[in-house]
Protein backbone atom coordinates (compact mmCIF):
# COMPACT_ATOMS: atom_id res chain seq x y z
CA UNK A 1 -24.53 13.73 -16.16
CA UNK A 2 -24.39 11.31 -13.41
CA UNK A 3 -25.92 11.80 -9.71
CA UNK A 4 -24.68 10.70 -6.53
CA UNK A 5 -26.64 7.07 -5.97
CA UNK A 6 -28.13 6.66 -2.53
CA UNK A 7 -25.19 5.33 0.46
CA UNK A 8 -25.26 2.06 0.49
CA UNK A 9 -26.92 0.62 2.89
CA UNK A 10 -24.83 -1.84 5.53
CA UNK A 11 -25.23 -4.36 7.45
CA UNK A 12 -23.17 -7.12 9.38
CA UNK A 13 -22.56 -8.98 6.38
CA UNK A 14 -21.57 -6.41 4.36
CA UNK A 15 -17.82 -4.79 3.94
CA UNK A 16 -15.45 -2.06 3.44
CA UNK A 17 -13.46 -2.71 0.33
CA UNK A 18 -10.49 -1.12 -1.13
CA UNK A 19 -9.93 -1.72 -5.00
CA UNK A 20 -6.56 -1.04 -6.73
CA UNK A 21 -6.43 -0.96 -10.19
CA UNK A 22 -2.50 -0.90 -11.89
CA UNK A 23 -1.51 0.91 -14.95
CA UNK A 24 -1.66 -2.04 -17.69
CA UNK A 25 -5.96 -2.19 -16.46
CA UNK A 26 -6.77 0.66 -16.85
CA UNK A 27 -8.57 0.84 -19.80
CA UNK A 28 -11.64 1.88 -21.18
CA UNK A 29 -13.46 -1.67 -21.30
CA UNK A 30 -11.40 -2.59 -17.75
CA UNK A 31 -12.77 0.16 -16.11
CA UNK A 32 -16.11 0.07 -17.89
CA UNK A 33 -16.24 -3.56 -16.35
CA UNK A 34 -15.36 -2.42 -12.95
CA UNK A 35 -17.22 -0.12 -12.31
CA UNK A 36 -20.41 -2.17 -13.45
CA UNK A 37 -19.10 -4.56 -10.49
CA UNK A 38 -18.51 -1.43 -8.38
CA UNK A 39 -21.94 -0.48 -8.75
CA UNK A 40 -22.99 -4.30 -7.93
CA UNK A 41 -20.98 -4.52 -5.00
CA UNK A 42 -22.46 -0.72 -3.96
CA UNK A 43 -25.78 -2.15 -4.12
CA UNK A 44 -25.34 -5.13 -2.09
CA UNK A 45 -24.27 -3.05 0.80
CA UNK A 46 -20.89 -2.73 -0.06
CA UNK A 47 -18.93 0.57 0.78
CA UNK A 48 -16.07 0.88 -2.46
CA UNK A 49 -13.15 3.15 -2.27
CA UNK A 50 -10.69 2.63 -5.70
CA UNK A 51 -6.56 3.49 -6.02
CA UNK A 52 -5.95 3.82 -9.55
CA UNK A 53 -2.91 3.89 -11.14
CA UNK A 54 -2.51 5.29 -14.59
CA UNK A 55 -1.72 9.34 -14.24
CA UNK A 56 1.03 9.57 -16.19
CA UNK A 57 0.11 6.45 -18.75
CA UNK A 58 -2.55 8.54 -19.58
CA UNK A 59 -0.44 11.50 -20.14
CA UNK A 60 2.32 10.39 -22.44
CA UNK A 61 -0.24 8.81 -24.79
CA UNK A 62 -1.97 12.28 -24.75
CA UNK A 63 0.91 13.87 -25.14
CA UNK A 64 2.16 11.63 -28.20
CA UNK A 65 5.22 11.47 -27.32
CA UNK A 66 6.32 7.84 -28.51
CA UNK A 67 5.87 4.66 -26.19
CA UNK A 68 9.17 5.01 -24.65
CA UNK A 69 8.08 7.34 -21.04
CA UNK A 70 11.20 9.23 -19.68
CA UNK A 71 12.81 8.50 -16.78
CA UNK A 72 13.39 11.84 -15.34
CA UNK A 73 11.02 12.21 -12.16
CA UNK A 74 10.18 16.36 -13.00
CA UNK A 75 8.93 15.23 -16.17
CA UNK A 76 6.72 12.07 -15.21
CA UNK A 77 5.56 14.35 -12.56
CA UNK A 78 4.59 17.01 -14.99
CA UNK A 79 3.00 14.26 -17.41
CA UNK A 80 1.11 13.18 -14.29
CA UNK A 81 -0.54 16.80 -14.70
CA UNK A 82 -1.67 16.08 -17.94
CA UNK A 83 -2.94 12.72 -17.23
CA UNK A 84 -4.95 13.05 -14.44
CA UNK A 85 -7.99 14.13 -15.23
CA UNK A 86 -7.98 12.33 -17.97
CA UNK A 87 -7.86 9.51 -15.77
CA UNK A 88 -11.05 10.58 -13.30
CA UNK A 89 -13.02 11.08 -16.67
CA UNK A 90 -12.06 7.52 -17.46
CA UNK A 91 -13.55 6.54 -14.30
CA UNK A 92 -16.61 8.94 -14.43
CA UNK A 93 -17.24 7.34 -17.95
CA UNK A 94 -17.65 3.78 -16.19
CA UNK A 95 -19.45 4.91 -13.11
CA UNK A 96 -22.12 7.03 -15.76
CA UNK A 97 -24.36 4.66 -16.43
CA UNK A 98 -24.87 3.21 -13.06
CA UNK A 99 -25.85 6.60 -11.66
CA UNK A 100 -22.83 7.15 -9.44
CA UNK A 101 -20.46 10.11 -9.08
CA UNK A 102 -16.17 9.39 -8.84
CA UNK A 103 -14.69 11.92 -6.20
CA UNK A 104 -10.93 12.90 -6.91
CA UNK A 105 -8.66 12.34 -3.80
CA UNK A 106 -5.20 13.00 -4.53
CA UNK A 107 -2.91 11.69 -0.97
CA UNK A 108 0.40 12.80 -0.12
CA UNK A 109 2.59 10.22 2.17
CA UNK A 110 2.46 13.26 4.98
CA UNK A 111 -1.40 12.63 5.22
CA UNK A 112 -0.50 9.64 7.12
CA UNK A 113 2.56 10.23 9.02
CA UNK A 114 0.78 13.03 10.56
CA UNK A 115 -2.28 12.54 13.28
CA UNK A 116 -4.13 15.59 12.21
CA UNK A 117 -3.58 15.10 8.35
CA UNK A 118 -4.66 11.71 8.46
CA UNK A 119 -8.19 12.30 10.47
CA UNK A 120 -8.88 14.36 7.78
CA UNK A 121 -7.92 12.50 4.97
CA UNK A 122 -10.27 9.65 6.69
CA UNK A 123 -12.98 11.63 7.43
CA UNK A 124 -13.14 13.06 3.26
CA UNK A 125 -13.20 9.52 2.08
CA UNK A 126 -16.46 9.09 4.84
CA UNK A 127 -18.20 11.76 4.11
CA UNK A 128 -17.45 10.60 0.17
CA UNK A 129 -18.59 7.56 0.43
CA UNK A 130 -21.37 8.51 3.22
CA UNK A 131 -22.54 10.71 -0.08
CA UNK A 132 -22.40 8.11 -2.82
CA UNK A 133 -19.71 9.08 -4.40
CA UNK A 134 -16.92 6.61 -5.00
CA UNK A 135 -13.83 7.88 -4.13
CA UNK A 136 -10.87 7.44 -6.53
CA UNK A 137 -7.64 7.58 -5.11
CA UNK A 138 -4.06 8.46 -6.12
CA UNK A 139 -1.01 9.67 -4.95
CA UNK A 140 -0.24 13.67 -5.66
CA UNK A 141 2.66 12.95 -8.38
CA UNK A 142 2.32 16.31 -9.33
CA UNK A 143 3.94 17.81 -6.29
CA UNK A 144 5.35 15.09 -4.43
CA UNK A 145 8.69 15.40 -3.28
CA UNK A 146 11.39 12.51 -4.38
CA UNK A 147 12.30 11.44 -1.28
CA UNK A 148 9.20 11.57 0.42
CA UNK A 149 6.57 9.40 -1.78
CA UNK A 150 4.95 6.20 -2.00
CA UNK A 151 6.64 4.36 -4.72
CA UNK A 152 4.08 2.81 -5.92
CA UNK A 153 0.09 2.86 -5.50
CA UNK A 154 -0.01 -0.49 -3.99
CA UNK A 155 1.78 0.47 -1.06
CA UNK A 156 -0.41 3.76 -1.15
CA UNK A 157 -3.45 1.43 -1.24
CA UNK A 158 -2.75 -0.31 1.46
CA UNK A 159 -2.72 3.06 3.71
CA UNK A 160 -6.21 3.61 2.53
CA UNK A 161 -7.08 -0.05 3.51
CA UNK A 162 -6.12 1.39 7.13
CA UNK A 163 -7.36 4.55 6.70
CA UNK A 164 -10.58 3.40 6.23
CA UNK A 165 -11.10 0.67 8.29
CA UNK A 166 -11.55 -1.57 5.44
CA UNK A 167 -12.15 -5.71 5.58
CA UNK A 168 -10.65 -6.44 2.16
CA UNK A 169 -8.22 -5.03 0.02
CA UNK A 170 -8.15 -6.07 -3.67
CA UNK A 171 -5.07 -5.57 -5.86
CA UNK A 172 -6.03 -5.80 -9.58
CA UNK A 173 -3.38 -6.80 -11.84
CA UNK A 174 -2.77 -8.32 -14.96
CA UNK A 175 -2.03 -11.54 -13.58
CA UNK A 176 -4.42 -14.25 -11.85
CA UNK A 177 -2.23 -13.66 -8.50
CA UNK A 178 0.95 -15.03 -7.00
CA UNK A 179 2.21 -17.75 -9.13
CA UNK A 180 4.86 -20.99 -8.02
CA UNK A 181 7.17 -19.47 -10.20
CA UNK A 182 7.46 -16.99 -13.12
CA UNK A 183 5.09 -17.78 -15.78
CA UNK A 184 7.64 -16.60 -18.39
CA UNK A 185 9.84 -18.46 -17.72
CA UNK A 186 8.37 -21.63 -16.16
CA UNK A 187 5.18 -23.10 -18.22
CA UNK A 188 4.18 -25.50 -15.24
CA UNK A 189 3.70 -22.19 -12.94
CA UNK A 190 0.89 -22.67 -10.74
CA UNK A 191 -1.63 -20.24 -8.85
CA UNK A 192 -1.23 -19.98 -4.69
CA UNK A 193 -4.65 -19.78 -3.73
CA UNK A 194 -4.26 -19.35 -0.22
CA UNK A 195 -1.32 -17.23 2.27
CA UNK A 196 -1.44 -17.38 6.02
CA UNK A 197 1.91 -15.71 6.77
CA UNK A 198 4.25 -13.97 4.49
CA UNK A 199 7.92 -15.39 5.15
CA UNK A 200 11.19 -14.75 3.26
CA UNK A 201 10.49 -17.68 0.27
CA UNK A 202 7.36 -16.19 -0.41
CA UNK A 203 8.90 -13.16 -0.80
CA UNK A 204 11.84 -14.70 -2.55
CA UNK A 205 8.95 -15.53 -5.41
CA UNK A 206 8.53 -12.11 -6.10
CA UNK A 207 10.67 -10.52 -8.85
CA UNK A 208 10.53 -6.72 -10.45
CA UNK A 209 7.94 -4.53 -12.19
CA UNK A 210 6.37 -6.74 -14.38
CA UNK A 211 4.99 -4.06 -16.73
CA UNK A 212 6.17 -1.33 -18.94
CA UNK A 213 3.54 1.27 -17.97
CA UNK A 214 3.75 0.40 -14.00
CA UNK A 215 6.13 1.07 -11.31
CA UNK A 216 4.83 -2.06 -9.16
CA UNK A 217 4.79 -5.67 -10.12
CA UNK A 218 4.26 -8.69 -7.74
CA UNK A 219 7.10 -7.74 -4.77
CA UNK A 220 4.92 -4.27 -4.37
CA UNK A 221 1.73 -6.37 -3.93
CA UNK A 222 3.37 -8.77 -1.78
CA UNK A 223 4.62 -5.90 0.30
CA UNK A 224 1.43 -4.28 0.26
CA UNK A 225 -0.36 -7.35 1.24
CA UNK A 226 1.65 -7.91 4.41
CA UNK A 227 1.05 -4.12 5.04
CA UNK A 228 -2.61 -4.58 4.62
CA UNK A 229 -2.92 -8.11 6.89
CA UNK A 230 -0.35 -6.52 9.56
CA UNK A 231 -3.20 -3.97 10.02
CA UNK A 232 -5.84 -6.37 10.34
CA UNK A 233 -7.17 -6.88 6.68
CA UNK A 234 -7.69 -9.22 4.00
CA UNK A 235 -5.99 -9.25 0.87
CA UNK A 236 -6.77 -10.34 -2.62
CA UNK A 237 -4.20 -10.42 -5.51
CA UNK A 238 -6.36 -10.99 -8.10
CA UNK A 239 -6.37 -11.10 -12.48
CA UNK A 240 -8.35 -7.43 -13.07
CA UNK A 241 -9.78 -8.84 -16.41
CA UNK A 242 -11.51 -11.86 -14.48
CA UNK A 243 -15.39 -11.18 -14.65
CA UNK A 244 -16.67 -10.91 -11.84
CA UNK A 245 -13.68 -10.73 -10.06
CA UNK A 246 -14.53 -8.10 -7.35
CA UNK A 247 -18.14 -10.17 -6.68
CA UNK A 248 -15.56 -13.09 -6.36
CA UNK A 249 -13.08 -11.68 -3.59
CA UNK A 250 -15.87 -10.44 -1.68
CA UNK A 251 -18.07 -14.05 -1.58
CA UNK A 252 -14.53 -15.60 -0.95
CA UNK A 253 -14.45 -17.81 -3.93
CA UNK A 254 -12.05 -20.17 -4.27
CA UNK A 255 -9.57 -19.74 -7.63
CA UNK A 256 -10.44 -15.65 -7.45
CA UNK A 257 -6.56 -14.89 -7.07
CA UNK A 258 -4.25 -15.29 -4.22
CA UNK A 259 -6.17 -14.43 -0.50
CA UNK A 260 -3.57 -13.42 2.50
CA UNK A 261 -5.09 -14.10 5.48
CA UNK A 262 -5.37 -11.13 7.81
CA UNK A 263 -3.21 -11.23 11.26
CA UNK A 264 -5.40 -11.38 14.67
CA UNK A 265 -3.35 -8.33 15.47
CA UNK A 266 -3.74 -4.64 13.82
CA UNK A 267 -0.77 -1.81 13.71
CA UNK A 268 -1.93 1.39 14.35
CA UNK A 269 -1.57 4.02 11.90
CA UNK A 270 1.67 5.14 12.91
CA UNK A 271 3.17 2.36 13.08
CA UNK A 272 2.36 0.96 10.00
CA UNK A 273 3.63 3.64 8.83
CA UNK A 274 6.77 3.00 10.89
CA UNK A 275 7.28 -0.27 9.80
CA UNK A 276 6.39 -0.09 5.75
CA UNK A 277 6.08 3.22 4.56
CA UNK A 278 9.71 4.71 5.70
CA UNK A 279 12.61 4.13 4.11
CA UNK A 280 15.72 2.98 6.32
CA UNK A 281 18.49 5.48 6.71
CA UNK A 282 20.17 2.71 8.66
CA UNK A 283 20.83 0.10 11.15
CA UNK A 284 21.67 -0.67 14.73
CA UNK A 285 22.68 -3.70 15.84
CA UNK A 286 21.93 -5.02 19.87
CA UNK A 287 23.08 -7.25 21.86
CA UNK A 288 21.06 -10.66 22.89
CA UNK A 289 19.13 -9.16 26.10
CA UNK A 290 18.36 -5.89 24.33
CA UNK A 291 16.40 -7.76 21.51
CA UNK A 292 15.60 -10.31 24.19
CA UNK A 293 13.74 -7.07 25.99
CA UNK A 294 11.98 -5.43 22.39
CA UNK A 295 10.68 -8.54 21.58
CA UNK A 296 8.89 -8.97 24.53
CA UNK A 297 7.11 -5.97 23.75
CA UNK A 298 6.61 -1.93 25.18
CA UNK A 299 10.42 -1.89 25.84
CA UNK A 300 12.08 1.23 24.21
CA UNK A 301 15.76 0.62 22.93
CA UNK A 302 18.29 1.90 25.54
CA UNK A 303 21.91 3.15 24.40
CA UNK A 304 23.66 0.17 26.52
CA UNK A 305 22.13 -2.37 24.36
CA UNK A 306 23.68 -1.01 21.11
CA UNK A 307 26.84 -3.05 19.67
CA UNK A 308 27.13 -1.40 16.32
CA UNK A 309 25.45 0.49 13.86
CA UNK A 310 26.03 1.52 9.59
CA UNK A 311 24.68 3.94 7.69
CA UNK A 312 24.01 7.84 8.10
CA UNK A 313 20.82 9.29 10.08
CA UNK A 314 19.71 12.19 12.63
CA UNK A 315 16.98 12.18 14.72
CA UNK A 316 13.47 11.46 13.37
CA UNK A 317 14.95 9.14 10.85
CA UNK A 318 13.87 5.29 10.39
CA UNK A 319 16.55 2.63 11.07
CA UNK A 320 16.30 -0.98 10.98
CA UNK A 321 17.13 -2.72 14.46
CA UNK A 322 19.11 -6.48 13.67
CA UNK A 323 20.29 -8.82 16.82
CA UNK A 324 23.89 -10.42 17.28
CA UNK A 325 23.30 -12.91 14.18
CA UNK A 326 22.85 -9.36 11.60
CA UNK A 327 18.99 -10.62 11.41
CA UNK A 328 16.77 -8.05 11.44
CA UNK A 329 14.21 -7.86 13.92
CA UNK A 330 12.77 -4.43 14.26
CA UNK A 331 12.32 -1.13 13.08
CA UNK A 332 11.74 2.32 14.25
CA UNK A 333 12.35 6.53 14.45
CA UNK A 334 15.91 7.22 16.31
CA UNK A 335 16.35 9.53 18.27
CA UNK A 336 20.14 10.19 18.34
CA UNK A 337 22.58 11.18 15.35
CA UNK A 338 25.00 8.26 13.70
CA UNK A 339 27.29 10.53 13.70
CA UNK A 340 27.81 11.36 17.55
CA UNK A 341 27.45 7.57 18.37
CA UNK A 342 30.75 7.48 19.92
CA UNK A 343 29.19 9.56 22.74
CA UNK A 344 26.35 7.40 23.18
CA UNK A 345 26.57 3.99 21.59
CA UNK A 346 26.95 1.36 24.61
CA UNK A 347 27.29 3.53 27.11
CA UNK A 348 24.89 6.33 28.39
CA UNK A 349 21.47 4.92 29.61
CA UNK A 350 19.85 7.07 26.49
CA UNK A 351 16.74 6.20 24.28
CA UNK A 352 17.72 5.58 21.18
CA UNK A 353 14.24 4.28 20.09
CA UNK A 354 11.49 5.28 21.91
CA UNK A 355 9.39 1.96 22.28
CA UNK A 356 6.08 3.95 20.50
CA UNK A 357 7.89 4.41 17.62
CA UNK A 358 9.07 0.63 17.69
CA UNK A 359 7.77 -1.83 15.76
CA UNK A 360 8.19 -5.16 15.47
CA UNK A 361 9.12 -6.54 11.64
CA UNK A 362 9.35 -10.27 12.21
């Protein structure tokens, strides 16, 4: 039985890291290999939270049900039952024989689109952490709603990277990081070390889920990297089977995977939130001195300025915000319905978007 190891102890040098581990690592050695480097990283000062993929992986091979998983969300959330706590045993397996305890914390996306849910979401990963335990993180599939979910646990661990004030986040995948081109299909693919600012052809590199047990692959990580360095923190894509690998992102070694450079700015909760975490119900488009005004910052999004909109939405509801040229700019919570815009679009000196729940997306 293991005990809860001593908190480690920090310093100036040392970090808050978040590790995310996909589907196709986690296995037995894997983990067993990561949590030895947990443990290092613990003792050096480090403070470790882990998202782990691998619920409902870990189900359907219990289960025996063939290698083919079923696409019907009701199911893979009931197999997501099954799996995990077979999952957090995997983990407390790895973390036994370094003395250290894994504490289960299952997130739901409300935990951070509310203020009150997500103090106290933060303040049970402190108080985890603050205990020695290393807190393993997933996303409730058991009972989360369709529409309102995560996706994927990259997205989800970038949240935590927020949530907990973290300096790095490290997304462990079966790859050495984000390649030139795809490696399946182009032998002379090469590994980009280094990303200061995620733009459209870096994005444009990233394909689909590239695995048959995970619902990422490399266009989750990218978007959860710019998530993560819009908020203020670095990000490692990284090769989970690379020894050493955690060691590796935190000395800042060159060759450890891809590093995104954090921005000098940080997005508060909400609108991170806002910005990456919401699906769009729609868009509006403006005219040249209403994006003129939003860009320029703390301006909220009057009626006048709106030339057009598509798609459905009511109040409460994300929309995309694009100037004159259909580019868009923007994002944030409307506060009108699409489908009384006749009464409001271009004319009435309303707020459609309330410039705190604006956020800027380019």
């Amino acid at each position: 039985m293991a005990r809860a190891a001593a908190p480690p102890r920090t310093s100036p040098r040392t970090r808050t890291v978040v590790v995310k581990v996909g589907s196709s690592s986690v296995t037995a050695p894997t983990v067993a290999r990561l949590c030895e480097e947990i443990a290092g990283a613990r003792a050096a000062g480090h403070a470790v939270v882990v998202v782990s993929s691998g619920a409902i992986a870990a189900g359907w091979r219990a289960m025996g049900r063939g290698e083919e998983r079923p696409g019907d969300p009701a199911v893979l959330q009931a197999v997501s039952a099954v799996g995990q706590h077979r999952l957090m045993r995997l983990w407390q397996d790895g973390l036994d024989p370094h003395g250290l305890l894994a504490g289960q914390v299952l997130l739901a996306p409300l935990d951070f689109g509310h203020r009150t849910q997500y103090l106290h979401a933060r303040g049970t990963l402190h108080h985890l952490v603050e205990l020695g335990v290393v807190p393993v993180v997933n996303e409730n599939d058991a009972v989360a709603d369709e529409e309102i979910r995560f996706g994927d646990n990259d997205r989800l661990a970038a949240l935590v990277a927020h949530l907990v004030r973290a300096q790095l986040l490290v997304l462990l995948t079966d790859t050495p990081g984000l390649l030139t081109a795809d490696p399946r299909q182009h032998t002379e693919a090469s590994l980009i070390e280094e990303v200061v600012e995620i733009d459209q052809q870096l994005e444009a590199l990233a394909g689909g889920s590239g695995s048959a047990e995970g619902s990422g692959g490399m266009a989750s990580k990218l978007a959860a990297a710019k998530m993560a360095t819009w908020s203020g923190v670095e990000t490692v894509i990284a090769h989970a089977g690379r020894p050493g690998v955690l060691a590796d992102a935190l000395a800042g070694t060159p060759g450890v995977g891809t590093v995104f450079r954090a921005r000098a700015g940080r997005l508060s909760a909400r609108k991170l939130w806002i910005a990456f975490a919401l699906g769009a119900s729609g868009c509006l488009t403006v005219d040249e001195g209403a994006r003129a005004a939003l860009s320029s910052g703390g301006r909220s999004l009057l009626a006048p300025g709106v030339t057009g909109l598509s798609g459905s939405f009511v109040p409460d509801n994300a929309v995309e915000i694009a100037g004159p040229d259909g580019k868009v700019f923007a994002k944030g919570l409307v506060r009108l319905a699409s489908e009384r815009s006749a009464e409001w679009m271009g004319r009435r000196a309303q707020v459609v978007v309330h410039c705190d729940d604006l956020v800027l997306v380019r």
